[in-house]
PDBML (XML) file of the C-alpha atoms, coordinates in Angstrom:
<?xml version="1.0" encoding="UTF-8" ?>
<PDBx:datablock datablockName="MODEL"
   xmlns:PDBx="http://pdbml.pdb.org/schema/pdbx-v50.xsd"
   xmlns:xsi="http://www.w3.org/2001/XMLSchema-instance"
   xsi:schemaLocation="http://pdbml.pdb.org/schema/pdbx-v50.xsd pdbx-v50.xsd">
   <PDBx:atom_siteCategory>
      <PDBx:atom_site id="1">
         <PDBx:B_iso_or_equiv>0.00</PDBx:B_iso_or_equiv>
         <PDBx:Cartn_x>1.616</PDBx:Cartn_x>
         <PDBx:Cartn_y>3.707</PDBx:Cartn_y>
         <PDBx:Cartn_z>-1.931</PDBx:Cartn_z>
         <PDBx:auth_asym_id>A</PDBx:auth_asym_id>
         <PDBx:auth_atom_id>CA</PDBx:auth_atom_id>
         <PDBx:auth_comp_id>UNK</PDBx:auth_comp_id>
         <PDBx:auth_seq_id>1</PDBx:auth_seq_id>
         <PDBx:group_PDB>ATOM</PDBx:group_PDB>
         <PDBx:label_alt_id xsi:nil="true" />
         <PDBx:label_asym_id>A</PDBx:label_asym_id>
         <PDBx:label_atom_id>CA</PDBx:label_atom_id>
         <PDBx:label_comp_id>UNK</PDBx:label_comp_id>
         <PDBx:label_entity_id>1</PDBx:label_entity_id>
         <PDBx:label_seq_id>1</PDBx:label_seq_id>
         <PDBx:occupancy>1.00</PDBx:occupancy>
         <PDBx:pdbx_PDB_model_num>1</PDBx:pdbx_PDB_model_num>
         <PDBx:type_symbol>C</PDBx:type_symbol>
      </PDBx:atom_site>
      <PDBx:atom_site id="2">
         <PDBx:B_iso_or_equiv>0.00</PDBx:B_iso_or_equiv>
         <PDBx:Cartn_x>0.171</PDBx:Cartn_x>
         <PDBx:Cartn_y>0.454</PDBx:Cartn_y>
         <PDBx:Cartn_z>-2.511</PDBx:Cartn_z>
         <PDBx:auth_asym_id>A</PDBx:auth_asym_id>
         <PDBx:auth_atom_id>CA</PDBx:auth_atom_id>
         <PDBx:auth_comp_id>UNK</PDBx:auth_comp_id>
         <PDBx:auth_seq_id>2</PDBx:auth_seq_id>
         <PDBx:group_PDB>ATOM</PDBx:group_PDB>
         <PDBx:label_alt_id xsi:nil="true" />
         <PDBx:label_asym_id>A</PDBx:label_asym_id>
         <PDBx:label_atom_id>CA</PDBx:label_atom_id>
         <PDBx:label_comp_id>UNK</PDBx:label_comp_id>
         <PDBx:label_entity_id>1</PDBx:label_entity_id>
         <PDBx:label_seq_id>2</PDBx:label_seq_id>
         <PDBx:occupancy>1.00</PDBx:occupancy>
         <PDBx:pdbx_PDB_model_num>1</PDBx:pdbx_PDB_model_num>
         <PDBx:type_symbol>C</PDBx:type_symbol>
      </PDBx:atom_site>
      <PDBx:atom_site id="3">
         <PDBx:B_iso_or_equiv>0.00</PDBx:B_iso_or_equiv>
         <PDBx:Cartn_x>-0.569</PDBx:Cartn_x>
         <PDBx:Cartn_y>-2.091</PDBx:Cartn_y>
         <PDBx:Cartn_z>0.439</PDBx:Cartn_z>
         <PDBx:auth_asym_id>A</PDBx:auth_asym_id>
         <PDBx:auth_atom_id>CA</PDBx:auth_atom_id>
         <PDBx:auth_comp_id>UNK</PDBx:auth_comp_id>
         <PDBx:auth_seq_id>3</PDBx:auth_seq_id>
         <PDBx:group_PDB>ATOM</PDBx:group_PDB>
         <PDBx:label_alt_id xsi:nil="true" />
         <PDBx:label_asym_id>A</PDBx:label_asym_id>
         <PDBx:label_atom_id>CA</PDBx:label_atom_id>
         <PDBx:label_comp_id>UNK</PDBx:label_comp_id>
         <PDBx:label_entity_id>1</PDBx:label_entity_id>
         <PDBx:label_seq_id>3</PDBx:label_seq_id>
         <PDBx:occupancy>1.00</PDBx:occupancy>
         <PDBx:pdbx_PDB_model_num>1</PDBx:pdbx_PDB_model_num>
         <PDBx:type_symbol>C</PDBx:type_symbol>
      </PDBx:atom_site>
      <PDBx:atom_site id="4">
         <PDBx:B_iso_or_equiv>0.00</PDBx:B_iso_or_equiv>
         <PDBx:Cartn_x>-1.181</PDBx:Cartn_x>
         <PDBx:Cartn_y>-5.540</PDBx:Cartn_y>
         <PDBx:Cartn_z>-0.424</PDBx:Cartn_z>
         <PDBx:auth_asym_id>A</PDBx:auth_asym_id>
         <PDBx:auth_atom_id>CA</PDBx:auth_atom_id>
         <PDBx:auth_comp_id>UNK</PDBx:auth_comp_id>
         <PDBx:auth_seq_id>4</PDBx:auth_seq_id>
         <PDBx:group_PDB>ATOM</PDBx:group_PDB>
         <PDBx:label_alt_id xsi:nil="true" />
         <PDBx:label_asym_id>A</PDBx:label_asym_id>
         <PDBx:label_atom_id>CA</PDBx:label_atom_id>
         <PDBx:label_comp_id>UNK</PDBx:label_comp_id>
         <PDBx:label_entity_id>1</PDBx:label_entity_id>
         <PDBx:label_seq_id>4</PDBx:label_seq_id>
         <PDBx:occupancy>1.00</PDBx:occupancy>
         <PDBx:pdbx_PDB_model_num>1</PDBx:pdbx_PDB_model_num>
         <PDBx:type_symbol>C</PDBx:type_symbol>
      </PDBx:atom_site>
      <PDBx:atom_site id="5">
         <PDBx:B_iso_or_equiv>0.00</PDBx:B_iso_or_equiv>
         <PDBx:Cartn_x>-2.041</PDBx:Cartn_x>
         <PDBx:Cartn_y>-9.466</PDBx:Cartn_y>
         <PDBx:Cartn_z>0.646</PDBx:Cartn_z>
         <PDBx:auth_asym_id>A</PDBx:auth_asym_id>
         <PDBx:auth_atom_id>CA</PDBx:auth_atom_id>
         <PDBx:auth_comp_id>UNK</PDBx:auth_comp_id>
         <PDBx:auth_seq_id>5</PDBx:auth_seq_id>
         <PDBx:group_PDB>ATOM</PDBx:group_PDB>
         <PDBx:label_alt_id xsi:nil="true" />
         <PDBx:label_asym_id>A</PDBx:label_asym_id>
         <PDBx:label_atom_id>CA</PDBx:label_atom_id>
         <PDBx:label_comp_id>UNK</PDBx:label_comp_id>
         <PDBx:label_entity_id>1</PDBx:label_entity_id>
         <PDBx:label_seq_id>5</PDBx:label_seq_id>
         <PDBx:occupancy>1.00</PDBx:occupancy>
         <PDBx:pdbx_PDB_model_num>1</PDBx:pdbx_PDB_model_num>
         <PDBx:type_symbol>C</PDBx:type_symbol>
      </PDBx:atom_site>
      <PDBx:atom_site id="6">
         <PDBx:B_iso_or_equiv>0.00</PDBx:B_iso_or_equiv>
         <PDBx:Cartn_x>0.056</PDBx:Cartn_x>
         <PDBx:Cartn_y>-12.588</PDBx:Cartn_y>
         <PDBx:Cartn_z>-0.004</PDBx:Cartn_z>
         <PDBx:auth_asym_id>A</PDBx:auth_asym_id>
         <PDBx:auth_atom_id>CA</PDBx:auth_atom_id>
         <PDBx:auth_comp_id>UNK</PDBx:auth_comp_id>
         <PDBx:auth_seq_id>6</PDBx:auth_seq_id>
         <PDBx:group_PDB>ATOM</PDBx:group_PDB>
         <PDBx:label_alt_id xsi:nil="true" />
         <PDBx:label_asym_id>A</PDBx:label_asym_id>
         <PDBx:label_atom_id>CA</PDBx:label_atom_id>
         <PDBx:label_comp_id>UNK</PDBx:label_comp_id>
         <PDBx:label_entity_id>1</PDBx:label_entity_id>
         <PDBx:label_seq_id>6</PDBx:label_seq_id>
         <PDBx:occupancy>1.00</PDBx:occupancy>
         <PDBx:pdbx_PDB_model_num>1</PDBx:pdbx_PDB_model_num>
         <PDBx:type_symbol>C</PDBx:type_symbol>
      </PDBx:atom_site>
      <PDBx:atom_site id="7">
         <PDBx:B_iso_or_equiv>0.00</PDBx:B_iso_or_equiv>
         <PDBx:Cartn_x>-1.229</PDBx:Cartn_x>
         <PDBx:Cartn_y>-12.602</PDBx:Cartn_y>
         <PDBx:Cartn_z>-3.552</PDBx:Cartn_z>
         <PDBx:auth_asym_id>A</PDBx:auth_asym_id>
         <PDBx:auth_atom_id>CA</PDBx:auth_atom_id>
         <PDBx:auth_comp_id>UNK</PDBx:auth_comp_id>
         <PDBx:auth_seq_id>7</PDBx:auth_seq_id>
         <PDBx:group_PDB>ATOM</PDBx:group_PDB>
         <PDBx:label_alt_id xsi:nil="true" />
         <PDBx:label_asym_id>A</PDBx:label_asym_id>
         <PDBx:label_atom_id>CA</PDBx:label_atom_id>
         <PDBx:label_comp_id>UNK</PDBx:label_comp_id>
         <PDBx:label_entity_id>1</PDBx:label_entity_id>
         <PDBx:label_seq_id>7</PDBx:label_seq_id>
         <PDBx:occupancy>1.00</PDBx:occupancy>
         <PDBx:pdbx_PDB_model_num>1</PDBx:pdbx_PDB_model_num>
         <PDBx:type_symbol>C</PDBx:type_symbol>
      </PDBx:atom_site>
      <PDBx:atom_site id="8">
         <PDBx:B_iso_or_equiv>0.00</PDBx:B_iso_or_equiv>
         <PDBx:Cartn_x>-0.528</PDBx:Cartn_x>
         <PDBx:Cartn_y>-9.403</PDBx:Cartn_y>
         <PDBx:Cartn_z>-4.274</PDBx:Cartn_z>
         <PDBx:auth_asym_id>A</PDBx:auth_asym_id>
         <PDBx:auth_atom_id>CA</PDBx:auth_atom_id>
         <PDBx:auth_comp_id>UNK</PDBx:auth_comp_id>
         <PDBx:auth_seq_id>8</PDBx:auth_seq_id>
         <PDBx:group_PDB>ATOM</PDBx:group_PDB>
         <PDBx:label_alt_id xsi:nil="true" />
         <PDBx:label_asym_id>A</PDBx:label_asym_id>
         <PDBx:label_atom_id>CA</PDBx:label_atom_id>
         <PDBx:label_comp_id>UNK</PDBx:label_comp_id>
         <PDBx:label_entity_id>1</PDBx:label_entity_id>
         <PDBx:label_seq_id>8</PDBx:label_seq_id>
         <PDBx:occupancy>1.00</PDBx:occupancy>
         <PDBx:pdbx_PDB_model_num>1</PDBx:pdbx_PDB_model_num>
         <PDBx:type_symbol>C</PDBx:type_symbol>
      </PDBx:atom_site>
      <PDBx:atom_site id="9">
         <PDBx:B_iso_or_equiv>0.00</PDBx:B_iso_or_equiv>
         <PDBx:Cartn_x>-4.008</PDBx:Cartn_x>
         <PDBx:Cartn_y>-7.928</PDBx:Cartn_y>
         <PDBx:Cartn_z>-4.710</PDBx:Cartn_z>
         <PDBx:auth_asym_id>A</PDBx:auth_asym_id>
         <PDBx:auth_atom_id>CA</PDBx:auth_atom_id>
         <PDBx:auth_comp_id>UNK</PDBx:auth_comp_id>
         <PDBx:auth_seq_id>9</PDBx:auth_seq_id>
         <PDBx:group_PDB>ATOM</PDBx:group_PDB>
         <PDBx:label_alt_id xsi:nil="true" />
         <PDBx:label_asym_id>A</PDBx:label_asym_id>
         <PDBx:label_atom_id>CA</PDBx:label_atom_id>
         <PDBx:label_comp_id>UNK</PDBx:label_comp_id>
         <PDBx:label_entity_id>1</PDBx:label_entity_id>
         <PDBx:label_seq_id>9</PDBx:label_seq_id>
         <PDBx:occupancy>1.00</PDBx:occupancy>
         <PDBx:pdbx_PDB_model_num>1</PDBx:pdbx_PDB_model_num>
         <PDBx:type_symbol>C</PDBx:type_symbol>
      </PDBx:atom_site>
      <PDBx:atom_site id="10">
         <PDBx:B_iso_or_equiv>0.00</PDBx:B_iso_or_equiv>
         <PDBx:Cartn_x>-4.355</PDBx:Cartn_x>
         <PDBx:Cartn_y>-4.510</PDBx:Cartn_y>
         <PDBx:Cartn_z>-3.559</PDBx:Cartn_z>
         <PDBx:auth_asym_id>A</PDBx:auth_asym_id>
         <PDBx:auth_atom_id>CA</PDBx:auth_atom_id>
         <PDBx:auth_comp_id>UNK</PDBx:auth_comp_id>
         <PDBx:auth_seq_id>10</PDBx:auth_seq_id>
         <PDBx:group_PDB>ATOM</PDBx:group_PDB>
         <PDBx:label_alt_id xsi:nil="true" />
         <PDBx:label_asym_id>A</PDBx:label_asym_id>
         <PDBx:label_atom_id>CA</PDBx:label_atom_id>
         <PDBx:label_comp_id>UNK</PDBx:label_comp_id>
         <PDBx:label_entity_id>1</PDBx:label_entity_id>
         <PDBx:label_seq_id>10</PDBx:label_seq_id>
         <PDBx:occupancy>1.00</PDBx:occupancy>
         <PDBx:pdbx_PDB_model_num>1</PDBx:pdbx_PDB_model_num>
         <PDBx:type_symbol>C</PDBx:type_symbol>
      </PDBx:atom_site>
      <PDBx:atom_site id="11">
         <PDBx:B_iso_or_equiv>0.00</PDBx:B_iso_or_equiv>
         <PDBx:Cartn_x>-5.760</PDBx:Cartn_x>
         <PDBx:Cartn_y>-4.047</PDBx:Cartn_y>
         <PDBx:Cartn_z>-0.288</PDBx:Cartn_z>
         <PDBx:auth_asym_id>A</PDBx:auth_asym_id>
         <PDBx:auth_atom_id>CA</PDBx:auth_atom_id>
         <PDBx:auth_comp_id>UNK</PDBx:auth_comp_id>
         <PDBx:auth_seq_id>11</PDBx:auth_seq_id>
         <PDBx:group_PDB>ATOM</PDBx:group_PDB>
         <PDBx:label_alt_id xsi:nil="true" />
         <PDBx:label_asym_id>A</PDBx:label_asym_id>
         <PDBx:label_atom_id>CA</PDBx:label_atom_id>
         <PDBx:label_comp_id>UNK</PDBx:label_comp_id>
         <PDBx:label_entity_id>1</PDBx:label_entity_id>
         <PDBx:label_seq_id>11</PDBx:label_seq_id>
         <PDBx:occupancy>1.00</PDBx:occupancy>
         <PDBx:pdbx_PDB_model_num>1</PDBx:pdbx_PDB_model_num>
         <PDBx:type_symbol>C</PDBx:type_symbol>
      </PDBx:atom_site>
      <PDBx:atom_site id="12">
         <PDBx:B_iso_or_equiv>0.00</PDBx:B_iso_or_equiv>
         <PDBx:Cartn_x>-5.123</PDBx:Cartn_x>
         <PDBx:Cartn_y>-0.525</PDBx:Cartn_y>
         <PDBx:Cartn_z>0.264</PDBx:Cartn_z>
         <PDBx:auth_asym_id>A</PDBx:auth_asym_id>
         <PDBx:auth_atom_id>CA</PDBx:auth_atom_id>
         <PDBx:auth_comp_id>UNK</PDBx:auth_comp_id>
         <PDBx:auth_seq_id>12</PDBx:auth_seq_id>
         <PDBx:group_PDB>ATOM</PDBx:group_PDB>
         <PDBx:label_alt_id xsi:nil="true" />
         <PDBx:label_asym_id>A</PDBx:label_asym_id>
         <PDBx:label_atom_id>CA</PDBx:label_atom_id>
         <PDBx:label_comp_id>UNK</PDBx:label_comp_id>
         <PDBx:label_entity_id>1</PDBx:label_entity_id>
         <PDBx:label_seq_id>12</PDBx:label_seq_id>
         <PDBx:occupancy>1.00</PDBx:occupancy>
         <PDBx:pdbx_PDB_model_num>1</PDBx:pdbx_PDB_model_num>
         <PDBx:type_symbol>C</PDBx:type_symbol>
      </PDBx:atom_site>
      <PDBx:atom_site id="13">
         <PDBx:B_iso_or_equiv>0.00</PDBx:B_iso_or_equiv>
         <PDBx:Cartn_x>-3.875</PDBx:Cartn_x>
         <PDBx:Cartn_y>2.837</PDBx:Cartn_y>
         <PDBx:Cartn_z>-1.741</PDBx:Cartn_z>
         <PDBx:auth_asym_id>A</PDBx:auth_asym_id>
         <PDBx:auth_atom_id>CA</PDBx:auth_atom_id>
         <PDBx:auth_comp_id>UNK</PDBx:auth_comp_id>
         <PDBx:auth_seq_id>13</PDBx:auth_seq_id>
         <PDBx:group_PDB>ATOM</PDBx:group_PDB>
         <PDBx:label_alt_id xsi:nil="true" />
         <PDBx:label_asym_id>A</PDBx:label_asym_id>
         <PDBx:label_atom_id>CA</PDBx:label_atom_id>
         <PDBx:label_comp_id>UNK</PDBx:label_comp_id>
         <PDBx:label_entity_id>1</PDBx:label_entity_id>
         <PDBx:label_seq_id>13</PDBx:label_seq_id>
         <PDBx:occupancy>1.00</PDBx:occupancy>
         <PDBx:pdbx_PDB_model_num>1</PDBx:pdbx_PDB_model_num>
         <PDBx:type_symbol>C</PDBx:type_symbol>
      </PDBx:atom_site>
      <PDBx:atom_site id="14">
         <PDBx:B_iso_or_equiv>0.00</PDBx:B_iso_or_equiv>
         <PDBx:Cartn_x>-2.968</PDBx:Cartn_x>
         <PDBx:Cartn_y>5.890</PDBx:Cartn_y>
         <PDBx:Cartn_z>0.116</PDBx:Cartn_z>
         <PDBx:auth_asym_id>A</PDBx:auth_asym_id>
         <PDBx:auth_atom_id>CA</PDBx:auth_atom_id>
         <PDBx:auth_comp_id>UNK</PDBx:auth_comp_id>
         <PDBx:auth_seq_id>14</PDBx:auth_seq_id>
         <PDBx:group_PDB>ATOM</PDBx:group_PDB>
         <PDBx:label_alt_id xsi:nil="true" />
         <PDBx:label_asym_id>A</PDBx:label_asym_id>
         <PDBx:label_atom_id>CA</PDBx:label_atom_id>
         <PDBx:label_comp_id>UNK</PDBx:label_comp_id>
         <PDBx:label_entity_id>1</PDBx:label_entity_id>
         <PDBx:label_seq_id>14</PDBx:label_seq_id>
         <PDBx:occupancy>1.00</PDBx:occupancy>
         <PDBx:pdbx_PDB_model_num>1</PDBx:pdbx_PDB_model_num>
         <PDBx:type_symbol>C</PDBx:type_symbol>
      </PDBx:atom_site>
      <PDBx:atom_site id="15">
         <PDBx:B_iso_or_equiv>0.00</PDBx:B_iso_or_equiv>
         <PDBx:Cartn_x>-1.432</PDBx:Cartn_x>
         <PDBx:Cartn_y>9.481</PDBx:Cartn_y>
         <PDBx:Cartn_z>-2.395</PDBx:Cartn_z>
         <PDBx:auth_asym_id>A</PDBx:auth_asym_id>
         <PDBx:auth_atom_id>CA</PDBx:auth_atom_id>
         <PDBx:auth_comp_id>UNK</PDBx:auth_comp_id>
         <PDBx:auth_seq_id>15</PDBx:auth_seq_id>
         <PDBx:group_PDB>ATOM</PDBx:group_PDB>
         <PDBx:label_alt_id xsi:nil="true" />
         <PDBx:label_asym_id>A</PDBx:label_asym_id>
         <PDBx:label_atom_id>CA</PDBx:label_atom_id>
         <PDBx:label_comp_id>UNK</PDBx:label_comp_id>
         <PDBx:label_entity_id>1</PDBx:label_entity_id>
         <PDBx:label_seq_id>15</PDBx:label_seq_id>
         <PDBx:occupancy>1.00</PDBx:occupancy>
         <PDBx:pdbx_PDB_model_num>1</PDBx:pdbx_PDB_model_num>
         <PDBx:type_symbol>C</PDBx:type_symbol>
      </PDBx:atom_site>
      <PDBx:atom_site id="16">
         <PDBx:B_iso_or_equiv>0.00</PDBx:B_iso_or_equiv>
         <PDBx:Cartn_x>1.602</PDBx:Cartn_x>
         <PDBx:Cartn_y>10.245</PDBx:Cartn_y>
         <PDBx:Cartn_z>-1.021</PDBx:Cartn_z>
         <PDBx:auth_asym_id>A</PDBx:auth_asym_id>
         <PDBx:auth_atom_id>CA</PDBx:auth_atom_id>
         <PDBx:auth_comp_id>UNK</PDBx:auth_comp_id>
         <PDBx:auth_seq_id>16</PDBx:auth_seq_id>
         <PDBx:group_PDB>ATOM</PDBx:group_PDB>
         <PDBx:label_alt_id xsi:nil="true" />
         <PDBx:label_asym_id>A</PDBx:label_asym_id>
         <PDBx:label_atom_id>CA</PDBx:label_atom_id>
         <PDBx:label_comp_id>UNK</PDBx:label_comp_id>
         <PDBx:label_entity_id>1</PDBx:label_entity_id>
         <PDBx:label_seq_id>16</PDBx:label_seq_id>
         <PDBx:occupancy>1.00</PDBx:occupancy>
         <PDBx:pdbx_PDB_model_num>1</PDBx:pdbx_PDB_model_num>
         <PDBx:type_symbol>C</PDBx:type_symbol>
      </PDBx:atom_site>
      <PDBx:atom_site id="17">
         <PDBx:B_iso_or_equiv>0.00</PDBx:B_iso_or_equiv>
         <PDBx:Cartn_x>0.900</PDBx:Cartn_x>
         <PDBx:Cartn_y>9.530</PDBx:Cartn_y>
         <PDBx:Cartn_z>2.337</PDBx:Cartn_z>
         <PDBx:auth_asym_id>A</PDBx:auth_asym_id>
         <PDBx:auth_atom_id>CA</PDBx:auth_atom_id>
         <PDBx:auth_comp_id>UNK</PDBx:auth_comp_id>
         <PDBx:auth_seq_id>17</PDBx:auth_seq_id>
         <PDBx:group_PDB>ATOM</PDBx:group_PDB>
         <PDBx:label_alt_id xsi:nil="true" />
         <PDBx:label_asym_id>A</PDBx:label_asym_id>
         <PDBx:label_atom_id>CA</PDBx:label_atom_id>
         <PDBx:label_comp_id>UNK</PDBx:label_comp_id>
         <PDBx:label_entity_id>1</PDBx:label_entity_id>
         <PDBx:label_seq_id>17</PDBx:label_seq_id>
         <PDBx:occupancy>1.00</PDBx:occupancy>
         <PDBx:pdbx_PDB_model_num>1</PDBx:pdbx_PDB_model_num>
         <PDBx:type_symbol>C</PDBx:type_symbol>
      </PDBx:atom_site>
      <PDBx:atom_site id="18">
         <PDBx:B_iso_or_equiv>0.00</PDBx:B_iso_or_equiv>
         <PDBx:Cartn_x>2.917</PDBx:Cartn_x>
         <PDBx:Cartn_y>11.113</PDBx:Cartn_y>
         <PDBx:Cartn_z>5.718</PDBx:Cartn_z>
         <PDBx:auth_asym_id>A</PDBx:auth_asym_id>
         <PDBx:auth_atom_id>CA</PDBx:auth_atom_id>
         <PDBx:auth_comp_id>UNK</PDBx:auth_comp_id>
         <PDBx:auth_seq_id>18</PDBx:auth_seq_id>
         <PDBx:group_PDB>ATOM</PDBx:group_PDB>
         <PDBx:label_alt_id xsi:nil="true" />
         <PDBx:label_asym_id>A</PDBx:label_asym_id>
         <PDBx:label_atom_id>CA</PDBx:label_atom_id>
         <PDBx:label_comp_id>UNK</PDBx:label_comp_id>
         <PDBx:label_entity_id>1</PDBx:label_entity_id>
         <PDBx:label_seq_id>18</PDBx:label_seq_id>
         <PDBx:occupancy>1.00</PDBx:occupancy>
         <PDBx:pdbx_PDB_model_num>1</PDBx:pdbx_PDB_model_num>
         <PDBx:type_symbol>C</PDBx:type_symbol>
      </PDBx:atom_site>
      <PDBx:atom_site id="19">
         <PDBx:B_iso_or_equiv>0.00</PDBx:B_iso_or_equiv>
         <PDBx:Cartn_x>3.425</PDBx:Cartn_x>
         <PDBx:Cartn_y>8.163</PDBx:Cartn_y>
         <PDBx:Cartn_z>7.469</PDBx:Cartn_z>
         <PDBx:auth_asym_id>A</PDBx:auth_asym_id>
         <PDBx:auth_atom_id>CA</PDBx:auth_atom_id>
         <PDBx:auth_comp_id>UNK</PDBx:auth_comp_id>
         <PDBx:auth_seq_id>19</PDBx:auth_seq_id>
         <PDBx:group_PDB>ATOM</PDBx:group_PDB>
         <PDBx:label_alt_id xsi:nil="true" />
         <PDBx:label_asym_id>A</PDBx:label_asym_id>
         <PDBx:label_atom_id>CA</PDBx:label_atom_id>
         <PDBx:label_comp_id>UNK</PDBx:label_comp_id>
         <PDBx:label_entity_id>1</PDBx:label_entity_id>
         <PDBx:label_seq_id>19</PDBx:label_seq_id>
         <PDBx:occupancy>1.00</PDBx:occupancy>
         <PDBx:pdbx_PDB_model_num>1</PDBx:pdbx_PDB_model_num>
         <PDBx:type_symbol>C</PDBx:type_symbol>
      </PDBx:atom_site>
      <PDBx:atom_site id="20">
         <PDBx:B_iso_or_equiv>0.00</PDBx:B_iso_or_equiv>
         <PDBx:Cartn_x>2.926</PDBx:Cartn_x>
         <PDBx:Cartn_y>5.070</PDBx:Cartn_y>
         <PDBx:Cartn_z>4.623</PDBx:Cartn_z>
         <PDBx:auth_asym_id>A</PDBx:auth_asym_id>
         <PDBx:auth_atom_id>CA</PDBx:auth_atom_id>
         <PDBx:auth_comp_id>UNK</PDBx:auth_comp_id>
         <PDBx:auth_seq_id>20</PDBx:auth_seq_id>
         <PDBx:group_PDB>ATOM</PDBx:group_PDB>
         <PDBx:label_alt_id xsi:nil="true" />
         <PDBx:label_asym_id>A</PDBx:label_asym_id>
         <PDBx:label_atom_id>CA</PDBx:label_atom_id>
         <PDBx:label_comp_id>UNK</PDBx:label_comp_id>
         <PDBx:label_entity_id>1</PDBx:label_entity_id>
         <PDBx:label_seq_id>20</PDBx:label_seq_id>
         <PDBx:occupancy>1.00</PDBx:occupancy>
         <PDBx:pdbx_PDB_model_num>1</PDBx:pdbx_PDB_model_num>
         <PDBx:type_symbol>C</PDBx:type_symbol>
      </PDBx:atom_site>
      <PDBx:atom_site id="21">
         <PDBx:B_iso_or_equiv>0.00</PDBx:B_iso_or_equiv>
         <PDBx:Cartn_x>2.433</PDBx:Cartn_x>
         <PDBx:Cartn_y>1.448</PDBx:Cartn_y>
         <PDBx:Cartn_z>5.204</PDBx:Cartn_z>
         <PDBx:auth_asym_id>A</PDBx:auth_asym_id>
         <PDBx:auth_atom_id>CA</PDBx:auth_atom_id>
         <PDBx:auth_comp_id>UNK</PDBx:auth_comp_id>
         <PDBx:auth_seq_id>21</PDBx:auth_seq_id>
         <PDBx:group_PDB>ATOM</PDBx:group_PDB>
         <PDBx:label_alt_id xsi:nil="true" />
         <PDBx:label_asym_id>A</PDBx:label_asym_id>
         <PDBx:label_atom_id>CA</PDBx:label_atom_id>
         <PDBx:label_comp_id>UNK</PDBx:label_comp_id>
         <PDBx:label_entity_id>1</PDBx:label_entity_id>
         <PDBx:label_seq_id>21</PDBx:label_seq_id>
         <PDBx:occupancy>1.00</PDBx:occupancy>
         <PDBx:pdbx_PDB_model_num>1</PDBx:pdbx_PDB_model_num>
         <PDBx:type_symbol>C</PDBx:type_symbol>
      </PDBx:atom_site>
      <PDBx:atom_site id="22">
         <PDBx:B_iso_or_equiv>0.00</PDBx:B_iso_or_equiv>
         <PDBx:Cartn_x>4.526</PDBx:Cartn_x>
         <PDBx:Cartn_y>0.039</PDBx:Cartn_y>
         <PDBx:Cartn_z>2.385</PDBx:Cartn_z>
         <PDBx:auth_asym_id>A</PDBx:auth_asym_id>
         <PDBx:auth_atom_id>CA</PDBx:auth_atom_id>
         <PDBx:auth_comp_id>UNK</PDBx:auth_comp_id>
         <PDBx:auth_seq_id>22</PDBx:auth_seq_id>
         <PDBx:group_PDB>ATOM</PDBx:group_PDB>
         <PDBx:label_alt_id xsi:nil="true" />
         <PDBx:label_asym_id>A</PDBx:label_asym_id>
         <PDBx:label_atom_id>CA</PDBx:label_atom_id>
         <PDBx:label_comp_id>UNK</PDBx:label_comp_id>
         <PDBx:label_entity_id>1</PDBx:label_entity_id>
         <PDBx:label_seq_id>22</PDBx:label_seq_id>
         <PDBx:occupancy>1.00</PDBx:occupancy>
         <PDBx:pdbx_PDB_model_num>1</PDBx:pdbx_PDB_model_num>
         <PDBx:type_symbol>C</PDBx:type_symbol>
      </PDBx:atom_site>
      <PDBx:atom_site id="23">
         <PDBx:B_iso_or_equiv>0.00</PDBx:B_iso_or_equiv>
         <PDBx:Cartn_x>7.194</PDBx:Cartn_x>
         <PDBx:Cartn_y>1.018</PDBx:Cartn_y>
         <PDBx:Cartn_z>0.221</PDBx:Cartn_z>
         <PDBx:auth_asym_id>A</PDBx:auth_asym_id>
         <PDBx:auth_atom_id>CA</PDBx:auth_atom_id>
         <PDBx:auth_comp_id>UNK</PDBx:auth_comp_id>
         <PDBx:auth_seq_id>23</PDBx:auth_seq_id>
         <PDBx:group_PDB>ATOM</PDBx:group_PDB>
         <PDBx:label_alt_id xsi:nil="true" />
         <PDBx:label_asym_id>A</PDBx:label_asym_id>
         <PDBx:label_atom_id>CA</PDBx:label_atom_id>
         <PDBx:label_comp_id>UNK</PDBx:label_comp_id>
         <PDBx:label_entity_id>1</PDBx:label_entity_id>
         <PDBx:label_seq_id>23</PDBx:label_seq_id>
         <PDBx:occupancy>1.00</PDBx:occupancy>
         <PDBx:pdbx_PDB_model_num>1</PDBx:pdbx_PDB_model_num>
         <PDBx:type_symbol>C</PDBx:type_symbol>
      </PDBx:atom_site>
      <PDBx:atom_site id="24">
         <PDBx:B_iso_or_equiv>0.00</PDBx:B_iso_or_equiv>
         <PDBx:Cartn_x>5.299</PDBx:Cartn_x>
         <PDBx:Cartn_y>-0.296</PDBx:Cartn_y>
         <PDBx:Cartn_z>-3.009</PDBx:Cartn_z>
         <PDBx:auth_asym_id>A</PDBx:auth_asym_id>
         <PDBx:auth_atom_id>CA</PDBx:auth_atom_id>
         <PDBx:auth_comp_id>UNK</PDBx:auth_comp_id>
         <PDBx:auth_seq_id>24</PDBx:auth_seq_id>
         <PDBx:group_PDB>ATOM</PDBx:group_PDB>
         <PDBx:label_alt_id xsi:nil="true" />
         <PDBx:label_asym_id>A</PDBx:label_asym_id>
         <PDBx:label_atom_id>CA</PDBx:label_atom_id>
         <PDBx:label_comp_id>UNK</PDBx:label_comp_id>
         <PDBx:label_entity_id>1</PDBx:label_entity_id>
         <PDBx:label_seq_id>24</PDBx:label_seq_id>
         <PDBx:occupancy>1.00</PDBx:occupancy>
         <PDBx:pdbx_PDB_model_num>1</PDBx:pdbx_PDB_model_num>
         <PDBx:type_symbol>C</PDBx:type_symbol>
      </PDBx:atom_site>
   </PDBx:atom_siteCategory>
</PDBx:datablock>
């Protein structure tokens, strides 16, 4: 799961992740 800014640039990357921050 990616997590990312208002440009779309990655700000974060979890693997399969139990409780995720995005659905990307």
């Amino acid at each position: 799961i990616m997590s990312v800014d208002e440009n779309d640039m990655i700000t974060e990357f979890a693997e399969k992740p139990k409780e995720p921050k995005s659905n990307l």
